[in-house]
PDB file of N, CA and C in Angstrom:
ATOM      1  N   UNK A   1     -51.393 121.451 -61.920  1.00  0.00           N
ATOM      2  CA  UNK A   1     -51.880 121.672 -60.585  1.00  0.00           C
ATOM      3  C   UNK A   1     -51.156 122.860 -59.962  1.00  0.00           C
ATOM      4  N   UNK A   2     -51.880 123.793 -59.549  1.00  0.00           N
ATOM      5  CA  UNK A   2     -51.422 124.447 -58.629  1.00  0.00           C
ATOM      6  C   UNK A   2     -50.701 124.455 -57.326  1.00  0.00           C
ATOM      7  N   UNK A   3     -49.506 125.413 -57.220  1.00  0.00           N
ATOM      8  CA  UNK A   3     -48.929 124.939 -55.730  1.00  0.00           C
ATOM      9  C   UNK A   3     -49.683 125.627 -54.929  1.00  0.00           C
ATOM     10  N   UNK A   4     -50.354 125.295 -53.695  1.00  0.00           N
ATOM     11  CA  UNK A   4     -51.281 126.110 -52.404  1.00  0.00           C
ATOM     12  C   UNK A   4     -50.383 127.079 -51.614  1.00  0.00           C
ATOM     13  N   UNK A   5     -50.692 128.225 -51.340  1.00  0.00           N
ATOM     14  CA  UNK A   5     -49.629 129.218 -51.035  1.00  0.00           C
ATOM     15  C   UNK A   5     -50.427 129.290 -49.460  1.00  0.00           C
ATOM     16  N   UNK A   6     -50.307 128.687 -48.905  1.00  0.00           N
ATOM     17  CA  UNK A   6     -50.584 128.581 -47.094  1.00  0.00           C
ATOM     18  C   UNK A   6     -49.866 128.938 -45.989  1.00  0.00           C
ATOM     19  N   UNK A   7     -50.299 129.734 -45.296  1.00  0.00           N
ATOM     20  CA  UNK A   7     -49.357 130.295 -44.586  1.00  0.00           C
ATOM     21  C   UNK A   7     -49.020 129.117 -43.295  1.00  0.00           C
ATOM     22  N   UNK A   8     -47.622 128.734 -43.092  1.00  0.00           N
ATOM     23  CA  UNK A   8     -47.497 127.712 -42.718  1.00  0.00           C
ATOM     24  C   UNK A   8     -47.894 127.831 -41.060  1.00  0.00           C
ATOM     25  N   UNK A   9     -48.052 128.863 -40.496  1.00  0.00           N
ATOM     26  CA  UNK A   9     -48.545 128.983 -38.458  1.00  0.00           C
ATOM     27  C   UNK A   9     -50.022 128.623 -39.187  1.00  0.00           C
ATOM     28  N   UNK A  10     -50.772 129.580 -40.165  1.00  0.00           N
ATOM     29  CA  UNK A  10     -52.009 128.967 -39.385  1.00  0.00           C
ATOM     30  C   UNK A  10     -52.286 127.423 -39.960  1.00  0.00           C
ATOM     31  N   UNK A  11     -51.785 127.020 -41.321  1.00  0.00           N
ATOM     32  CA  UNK A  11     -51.894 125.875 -41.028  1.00  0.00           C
ATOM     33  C   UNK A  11     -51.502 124.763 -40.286  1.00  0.00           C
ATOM     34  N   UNK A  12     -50.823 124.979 -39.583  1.00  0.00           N
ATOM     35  CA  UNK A  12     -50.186 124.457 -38.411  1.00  0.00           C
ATOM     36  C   UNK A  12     -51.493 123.933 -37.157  1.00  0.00           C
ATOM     37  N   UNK A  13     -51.565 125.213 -37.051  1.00  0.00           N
ATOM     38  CA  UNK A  13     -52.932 125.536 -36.046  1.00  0.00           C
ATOM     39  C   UNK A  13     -54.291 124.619 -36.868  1.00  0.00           C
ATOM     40  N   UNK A  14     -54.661 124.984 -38.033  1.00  0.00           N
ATOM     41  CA  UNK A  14     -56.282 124.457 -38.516  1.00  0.00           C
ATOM     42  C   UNK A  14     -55.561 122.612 -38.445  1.00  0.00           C
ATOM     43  N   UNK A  15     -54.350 122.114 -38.327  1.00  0.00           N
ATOM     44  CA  UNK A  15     -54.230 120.549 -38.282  1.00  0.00           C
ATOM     45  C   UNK A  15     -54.012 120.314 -36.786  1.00  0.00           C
ATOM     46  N   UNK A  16     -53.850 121.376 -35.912  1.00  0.00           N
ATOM     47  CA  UNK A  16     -54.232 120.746 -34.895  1.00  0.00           C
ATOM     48  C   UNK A  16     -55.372 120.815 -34.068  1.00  0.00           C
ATOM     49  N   UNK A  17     -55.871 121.639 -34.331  1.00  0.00           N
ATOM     50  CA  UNK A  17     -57.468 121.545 -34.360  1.00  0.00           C
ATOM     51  C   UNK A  17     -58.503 120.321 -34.923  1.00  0.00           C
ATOM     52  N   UNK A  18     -58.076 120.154 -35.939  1.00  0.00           N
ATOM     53  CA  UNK A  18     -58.776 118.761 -36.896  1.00  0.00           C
ATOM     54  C   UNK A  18     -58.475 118.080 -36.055  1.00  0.00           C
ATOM     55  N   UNK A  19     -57.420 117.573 -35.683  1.00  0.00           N
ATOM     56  CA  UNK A  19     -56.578 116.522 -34.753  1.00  0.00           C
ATOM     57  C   UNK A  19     -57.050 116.475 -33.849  1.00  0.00           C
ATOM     58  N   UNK A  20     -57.432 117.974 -32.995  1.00  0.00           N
ATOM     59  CA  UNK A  20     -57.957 117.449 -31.571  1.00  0.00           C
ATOM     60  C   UNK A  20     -59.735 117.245 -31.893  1.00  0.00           C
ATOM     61  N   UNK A  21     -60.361 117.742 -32.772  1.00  0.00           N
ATOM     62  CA  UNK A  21     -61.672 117.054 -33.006  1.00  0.00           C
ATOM     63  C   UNK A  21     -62.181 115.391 -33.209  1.00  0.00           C
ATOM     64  N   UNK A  22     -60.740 115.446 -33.755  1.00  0.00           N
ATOM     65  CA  UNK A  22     -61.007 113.902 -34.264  1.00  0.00           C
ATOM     66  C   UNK A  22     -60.888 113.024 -32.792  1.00  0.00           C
ATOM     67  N   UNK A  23     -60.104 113.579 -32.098  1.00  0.00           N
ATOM     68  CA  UNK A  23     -59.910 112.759 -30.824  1.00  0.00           C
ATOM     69  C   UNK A  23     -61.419 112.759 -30.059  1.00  0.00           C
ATOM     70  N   UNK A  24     -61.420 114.081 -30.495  1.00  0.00           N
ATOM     71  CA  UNK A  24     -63.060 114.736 -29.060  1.00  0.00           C
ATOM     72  C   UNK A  24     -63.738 113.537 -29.675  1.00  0.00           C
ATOM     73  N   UNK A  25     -64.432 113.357 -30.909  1.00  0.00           N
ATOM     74  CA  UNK A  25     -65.211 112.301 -31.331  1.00  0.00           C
ATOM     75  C   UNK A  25     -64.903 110.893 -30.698  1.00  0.00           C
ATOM     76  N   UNK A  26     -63.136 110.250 -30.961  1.00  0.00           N
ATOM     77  CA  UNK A  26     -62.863 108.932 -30.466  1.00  0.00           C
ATOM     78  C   UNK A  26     -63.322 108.556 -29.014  1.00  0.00           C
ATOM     79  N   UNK A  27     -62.969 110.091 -27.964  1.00  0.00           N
ATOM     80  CA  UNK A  27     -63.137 109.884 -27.043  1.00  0.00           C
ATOM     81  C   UNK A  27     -64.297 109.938 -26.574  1.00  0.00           C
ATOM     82  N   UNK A  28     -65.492 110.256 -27.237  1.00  0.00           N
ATOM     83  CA  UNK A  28     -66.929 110.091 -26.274  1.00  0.00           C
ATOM     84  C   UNK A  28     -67.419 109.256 -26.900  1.00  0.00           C
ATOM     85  N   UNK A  29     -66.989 108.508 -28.454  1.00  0.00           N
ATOM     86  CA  UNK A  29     -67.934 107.397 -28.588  1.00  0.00           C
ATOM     87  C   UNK A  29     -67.566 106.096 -27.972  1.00  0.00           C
ATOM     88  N   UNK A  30     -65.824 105.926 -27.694  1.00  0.00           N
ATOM     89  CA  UNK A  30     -65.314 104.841 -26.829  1.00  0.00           C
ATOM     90  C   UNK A  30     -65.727 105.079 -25.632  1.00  0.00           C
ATOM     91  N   UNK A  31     -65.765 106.129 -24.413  1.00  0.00           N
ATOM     92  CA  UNK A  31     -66.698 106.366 -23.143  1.00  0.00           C
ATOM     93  C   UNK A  31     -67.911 106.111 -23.136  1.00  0.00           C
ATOM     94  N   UNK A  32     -68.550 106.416 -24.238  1.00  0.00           N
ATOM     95  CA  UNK A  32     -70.434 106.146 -24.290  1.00  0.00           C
ATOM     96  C   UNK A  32     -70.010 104.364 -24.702  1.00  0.00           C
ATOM     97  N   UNK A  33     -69.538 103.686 -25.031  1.00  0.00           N
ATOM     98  CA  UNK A  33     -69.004 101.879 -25.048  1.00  0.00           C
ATOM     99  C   UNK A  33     -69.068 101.577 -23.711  1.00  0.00           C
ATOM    100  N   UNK A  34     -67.631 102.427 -22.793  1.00  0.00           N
ATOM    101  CA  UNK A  34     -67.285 101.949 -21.782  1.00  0.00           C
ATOM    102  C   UNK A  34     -68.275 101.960 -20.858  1.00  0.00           C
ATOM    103  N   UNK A  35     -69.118 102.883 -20.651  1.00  0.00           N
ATOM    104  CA  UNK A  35     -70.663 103.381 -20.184  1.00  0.00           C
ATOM    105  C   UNK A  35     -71.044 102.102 -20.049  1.00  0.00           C
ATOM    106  N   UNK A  36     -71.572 101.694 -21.831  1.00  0.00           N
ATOM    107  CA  UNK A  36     -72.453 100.802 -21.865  1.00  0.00           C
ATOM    108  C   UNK A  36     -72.020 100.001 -21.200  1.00  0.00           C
ATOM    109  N   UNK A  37     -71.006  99.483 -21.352  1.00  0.00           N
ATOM    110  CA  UNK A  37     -70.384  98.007 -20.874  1.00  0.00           C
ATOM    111  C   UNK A  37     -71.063  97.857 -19.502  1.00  0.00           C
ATOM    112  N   UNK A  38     -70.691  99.292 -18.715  1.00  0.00           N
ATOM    113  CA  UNK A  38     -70.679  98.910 -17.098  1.00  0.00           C
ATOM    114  C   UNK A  38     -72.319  99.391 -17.124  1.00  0.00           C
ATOM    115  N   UNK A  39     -72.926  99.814 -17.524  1.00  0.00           N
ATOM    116  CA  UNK A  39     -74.171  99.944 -17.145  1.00  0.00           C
ATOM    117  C   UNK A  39     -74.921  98.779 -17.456  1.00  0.00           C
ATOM    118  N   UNK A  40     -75.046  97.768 -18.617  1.00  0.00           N
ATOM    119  CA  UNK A  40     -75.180  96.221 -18.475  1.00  0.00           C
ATOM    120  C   UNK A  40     -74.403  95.272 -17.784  1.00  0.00           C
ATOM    121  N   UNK A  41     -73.375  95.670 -17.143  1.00  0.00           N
ATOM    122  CA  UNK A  41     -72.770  94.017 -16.579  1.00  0.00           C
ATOM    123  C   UNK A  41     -73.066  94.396 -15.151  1.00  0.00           C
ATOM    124  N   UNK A  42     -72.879  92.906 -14.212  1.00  0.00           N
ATOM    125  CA  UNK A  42     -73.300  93.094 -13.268  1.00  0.00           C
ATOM    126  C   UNK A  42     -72.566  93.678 -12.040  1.00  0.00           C
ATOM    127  N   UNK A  43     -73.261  94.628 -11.207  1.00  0.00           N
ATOM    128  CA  UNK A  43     -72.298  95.224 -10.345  1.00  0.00           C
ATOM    129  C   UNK A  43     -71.577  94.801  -9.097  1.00  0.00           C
ATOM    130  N   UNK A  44     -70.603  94.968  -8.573  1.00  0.00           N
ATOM    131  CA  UNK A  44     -70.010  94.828  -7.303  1.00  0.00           C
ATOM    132  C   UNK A  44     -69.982  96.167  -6.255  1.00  0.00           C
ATOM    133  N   UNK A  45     -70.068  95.690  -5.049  1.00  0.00           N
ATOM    134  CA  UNK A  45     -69.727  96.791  -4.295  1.00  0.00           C
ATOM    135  C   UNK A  45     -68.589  97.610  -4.637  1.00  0.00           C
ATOM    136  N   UNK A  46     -69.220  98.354  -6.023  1.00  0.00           N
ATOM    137  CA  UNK A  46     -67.925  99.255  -5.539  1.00  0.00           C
ATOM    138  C   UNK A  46     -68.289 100.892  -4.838  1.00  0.00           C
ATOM    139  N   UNK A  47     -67.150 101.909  -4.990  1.00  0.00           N
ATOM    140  CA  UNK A  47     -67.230 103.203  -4.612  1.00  0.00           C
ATOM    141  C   UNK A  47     -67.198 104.181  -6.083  1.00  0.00           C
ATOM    142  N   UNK A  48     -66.561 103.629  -6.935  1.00  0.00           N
ATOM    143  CA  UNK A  48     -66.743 104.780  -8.408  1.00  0.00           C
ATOM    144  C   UNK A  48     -66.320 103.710  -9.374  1.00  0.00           C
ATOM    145  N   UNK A  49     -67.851 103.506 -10.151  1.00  0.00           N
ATOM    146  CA  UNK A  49     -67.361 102.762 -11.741  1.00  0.00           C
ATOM    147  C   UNK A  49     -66.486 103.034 -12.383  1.00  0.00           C
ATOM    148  N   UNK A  50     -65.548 102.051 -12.939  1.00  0.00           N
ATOM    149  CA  UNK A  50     -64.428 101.805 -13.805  1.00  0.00           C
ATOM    150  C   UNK A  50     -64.288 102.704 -14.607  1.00  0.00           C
ATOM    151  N   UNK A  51     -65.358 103.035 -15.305  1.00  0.00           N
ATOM    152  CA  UNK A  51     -65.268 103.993 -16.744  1.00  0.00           C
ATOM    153  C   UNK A  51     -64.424 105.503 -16.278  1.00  0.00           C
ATOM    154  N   UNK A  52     -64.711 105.321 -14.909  1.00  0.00           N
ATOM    155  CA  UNK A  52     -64.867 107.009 -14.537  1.00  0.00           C
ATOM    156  C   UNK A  52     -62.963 106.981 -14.481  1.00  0.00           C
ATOM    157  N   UNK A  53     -62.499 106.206 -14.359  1.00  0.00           N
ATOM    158  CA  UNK A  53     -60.794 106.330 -14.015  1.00  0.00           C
ATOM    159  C   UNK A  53     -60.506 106.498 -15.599  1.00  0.00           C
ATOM    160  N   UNK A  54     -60.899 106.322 -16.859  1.00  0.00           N
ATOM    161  CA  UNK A  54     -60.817 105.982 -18.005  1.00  0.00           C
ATOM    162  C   UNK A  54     -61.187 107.658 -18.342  1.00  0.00           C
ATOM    163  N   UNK A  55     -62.480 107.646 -18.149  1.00  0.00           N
ATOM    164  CA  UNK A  55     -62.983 109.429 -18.644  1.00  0.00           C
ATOM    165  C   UNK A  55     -61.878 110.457 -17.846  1.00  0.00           C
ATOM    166  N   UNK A  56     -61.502 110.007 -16.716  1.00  0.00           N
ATOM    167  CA  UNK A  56     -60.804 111.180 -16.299  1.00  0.00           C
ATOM    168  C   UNK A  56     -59.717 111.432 -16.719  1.00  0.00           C
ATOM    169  N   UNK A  57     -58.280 110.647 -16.704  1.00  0.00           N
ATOM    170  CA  UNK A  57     -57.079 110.527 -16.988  1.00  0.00           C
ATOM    171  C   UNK A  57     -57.553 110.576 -18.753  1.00  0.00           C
ATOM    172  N   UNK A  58     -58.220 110.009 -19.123  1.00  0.00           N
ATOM    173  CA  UNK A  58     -57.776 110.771 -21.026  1.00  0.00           C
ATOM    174  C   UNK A  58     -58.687 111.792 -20.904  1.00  0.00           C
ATOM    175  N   UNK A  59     -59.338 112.219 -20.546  1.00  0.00           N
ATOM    176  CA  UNK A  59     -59.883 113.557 -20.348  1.00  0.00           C
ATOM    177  C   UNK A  59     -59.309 114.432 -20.326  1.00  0.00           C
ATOM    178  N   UNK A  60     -58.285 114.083 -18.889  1.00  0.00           N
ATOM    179  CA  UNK A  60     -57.134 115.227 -18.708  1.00  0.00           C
ATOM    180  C   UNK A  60     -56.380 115.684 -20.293  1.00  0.00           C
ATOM    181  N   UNK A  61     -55.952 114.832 -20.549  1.00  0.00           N
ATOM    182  CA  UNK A  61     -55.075 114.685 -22.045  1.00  0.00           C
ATOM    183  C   UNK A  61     -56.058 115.524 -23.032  1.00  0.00           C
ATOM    184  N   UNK A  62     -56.882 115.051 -23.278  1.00  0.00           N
ATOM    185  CA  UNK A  62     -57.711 115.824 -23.776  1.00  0.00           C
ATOM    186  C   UNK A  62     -57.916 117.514 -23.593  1.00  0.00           C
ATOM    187  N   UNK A  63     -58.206 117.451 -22.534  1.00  0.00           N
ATOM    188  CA  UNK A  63     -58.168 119.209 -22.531  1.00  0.00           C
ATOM    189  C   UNK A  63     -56.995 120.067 -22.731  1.00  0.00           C
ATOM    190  N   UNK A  64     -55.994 119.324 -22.507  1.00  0.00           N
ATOM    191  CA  UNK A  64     -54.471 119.602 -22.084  1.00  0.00           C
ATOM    192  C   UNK A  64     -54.249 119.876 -24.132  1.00  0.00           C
ATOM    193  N   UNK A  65     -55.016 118.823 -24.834  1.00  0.00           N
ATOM    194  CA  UNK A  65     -54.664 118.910 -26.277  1.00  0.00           C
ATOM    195  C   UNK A  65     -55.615 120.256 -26.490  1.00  0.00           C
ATOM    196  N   UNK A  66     -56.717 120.382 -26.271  1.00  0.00           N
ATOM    197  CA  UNK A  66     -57.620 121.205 -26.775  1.00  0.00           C
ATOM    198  C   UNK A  66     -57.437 122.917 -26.150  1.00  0.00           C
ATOM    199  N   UNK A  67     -56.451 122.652 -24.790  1.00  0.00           N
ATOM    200  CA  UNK A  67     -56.044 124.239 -24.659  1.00  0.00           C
ATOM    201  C   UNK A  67     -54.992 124.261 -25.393  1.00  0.00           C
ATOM    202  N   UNK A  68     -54.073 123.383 -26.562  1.00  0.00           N
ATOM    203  CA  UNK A  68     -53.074 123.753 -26.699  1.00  0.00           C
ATOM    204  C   UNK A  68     -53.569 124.167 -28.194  1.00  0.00           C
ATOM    205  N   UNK A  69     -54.325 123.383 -28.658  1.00  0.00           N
ATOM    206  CA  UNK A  69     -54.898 123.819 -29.953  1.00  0.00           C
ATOM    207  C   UNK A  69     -56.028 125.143 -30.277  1.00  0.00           C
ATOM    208  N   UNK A  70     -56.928 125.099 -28.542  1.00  0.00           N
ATOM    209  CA  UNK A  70     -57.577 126.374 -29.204  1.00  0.00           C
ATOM    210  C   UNK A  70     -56.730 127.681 -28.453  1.00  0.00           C
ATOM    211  N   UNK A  71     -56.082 127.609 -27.375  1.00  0.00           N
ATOM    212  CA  UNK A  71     -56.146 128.451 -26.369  1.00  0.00           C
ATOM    213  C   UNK A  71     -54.651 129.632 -26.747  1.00  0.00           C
ATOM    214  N   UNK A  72     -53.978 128.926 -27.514  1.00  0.00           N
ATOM    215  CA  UNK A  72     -53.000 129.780 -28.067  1.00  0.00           C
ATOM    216  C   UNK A  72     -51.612 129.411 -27.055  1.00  0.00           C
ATOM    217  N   UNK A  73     -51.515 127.771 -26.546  1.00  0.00           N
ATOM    218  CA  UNK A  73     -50.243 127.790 -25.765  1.00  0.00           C
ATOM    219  C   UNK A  73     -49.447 126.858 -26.160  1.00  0.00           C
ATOM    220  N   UNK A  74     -49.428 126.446 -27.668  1.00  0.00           N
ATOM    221  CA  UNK A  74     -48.627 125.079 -27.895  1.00  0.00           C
ATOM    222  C   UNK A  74     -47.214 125.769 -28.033  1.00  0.00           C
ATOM    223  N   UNK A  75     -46.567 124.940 -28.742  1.00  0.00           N
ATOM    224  CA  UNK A  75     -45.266 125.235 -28.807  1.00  0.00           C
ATOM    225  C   UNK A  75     -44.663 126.295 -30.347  1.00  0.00           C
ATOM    226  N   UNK A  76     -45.700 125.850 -31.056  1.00  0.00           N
ATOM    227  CA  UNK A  76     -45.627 126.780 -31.936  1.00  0.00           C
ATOM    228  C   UNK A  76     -45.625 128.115 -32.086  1.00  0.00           C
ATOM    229  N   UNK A  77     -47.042 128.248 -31.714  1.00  0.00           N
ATOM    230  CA  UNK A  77     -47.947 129.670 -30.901  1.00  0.00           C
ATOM    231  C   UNK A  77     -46.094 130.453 -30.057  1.00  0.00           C
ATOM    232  N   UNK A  78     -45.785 129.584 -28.822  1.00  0.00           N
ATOM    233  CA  UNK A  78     -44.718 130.510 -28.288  1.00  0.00           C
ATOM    234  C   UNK A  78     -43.649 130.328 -28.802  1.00  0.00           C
ATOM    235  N   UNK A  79     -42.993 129.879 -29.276  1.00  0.00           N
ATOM    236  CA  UNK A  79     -42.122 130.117 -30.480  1.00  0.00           C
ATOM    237  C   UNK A  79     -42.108 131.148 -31.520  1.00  0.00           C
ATOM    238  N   UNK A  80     -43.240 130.890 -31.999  1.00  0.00           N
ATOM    239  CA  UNK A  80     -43.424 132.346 -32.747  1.00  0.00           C
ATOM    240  C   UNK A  80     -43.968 133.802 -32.044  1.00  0.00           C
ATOM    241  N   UNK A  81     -43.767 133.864 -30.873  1.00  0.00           N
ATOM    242  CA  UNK A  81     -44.176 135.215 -30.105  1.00  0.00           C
ATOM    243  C   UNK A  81     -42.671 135.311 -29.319  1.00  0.00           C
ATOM    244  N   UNK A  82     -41.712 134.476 -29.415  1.00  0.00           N
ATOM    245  CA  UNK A  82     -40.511 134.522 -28.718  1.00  0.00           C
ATOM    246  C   UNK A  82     -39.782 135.018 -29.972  1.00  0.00           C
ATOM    247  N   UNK A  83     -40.030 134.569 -31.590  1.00  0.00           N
ATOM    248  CA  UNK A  83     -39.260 135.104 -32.587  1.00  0.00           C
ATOM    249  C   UNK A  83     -39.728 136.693 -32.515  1.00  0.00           C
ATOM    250  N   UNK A  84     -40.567 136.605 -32.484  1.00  0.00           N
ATOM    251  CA  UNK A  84     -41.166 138.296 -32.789  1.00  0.00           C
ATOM    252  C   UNK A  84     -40.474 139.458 -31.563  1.00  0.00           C
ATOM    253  N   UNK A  85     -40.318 138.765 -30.495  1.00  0.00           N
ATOM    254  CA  UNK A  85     -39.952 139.701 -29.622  1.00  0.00           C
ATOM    255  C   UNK A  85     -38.119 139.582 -29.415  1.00  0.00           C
ATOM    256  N   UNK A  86     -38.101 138.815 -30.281  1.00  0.00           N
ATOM    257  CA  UNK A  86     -36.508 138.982 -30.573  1.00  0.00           C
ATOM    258  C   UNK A  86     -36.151 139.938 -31.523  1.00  0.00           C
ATOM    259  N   UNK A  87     -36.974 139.849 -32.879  1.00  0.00           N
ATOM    260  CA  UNK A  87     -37.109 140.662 -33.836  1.00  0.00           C
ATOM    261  C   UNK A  87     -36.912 142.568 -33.062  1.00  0.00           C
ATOM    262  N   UNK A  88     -38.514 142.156 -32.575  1.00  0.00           N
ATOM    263  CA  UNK A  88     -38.319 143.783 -31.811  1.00  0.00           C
ATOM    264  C   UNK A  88     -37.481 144.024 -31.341  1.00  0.00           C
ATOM    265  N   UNK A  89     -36.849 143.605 -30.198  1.00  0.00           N
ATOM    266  CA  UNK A  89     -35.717 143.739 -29.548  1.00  0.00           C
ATOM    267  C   UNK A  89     -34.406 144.323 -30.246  1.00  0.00           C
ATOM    268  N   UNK A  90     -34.415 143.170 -31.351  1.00  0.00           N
ATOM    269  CA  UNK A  90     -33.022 143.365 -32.102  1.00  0.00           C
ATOM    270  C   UNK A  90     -33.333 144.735 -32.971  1.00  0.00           C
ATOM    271  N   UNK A  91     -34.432 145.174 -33.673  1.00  0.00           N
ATOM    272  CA  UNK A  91     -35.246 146.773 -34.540  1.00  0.00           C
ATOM    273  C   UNK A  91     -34.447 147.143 -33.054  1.00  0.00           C
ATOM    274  N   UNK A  92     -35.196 147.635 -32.205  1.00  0.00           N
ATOM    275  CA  UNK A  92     -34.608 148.336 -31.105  1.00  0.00           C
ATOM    276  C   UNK A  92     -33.146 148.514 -31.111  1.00  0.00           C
ATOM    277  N   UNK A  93     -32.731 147.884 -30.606  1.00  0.00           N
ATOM    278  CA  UNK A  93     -31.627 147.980 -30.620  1.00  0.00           C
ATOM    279  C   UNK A  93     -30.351 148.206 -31.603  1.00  0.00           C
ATOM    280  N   UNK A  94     -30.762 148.214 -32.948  1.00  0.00           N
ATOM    281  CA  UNK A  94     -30.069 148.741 -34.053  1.00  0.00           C
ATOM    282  C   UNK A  94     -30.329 150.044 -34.424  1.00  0.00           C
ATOM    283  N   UNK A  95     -31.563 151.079 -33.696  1.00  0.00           N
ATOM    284  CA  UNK A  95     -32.332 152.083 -33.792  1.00  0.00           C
ATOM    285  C   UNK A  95     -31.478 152.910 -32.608  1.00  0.00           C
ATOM    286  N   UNK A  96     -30.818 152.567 -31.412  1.00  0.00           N
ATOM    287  CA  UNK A  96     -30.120 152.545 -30.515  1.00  0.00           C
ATOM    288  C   UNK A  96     -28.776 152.938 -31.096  1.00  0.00           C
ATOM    289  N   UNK A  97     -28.549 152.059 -31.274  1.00  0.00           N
ATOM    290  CA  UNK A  97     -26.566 151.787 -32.210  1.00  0.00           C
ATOM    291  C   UNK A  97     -27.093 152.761 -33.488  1.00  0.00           C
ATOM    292  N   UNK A  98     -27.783 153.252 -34.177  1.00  0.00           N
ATOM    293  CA  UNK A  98     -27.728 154.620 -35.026  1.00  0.00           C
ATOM    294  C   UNK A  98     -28.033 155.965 -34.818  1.00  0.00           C
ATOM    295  N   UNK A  99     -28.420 156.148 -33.478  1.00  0.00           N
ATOM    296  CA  UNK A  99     -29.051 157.295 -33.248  1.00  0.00           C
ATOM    297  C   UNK A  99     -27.881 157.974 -32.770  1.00  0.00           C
ATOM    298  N   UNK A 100     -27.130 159.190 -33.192  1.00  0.00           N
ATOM    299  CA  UNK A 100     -26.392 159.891 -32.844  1.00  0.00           C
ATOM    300  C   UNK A 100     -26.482 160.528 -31.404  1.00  0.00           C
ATOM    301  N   UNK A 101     -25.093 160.419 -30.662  1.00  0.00           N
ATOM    302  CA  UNK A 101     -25.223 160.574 -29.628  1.00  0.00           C
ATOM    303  C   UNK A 101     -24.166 162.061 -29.204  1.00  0.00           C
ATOM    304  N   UNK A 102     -25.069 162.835 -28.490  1.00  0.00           N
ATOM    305  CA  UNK A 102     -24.105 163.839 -27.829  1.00  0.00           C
ATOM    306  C   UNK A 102     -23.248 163.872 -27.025  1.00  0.00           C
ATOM    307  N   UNK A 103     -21.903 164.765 -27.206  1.00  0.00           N
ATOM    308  CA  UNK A 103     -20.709 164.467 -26.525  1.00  0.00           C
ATOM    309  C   UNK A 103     -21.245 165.336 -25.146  1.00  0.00           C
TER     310      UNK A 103
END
């Protein structure tokens, strides 16, 4: 068997993507349930069906996963744009410390 030579950021990225798909799916076929539930049982005076406190708060979570997976802001993503600009920094600055200087 072959060893897979993968570059480990983007696979990083394509598993959290899978990850947040798999959720997108959990979460609208358990909401289209919770739906059902309250759209057959019987109602009370209320002001906003149950489901809706349920869709919103994991919703939130939800998007919060899906900007971090598509949008380029997890922790990975800036981690590796904080190594790189250290990198530069430090090129710079050794380009600095060799460049001959006039008296």
């Amino acid at each position: 068997m072959e060893p897979l030579n993968r570059d480990p950021y983007l696979w990083q990225k394509a598993k959290a993507r899978a990850k947040f798909q798999s959720h997108l799916v959990v979460y609208v076929v358990v909401n289209a349930g919770l739906w059902a539930i309250w759209a057959f049982s019987p109602k009370q005076s209320e002001t906003l069906p149950w489901p809706v406190w349920v869709a919103a708060f994991w919703g939130i979570g939800l998007v919060l996963r899906g900007v971090a997976a598509y949008g380029g802001f997890s922790q990975e993503q800036r981690t590796q744009r904080e190594y790189e600009r250290l990198q530069l920094r430090q090129q710079q600055q050794k380009q600095q410390d060799n460049t001959p200087r006039m008296a």
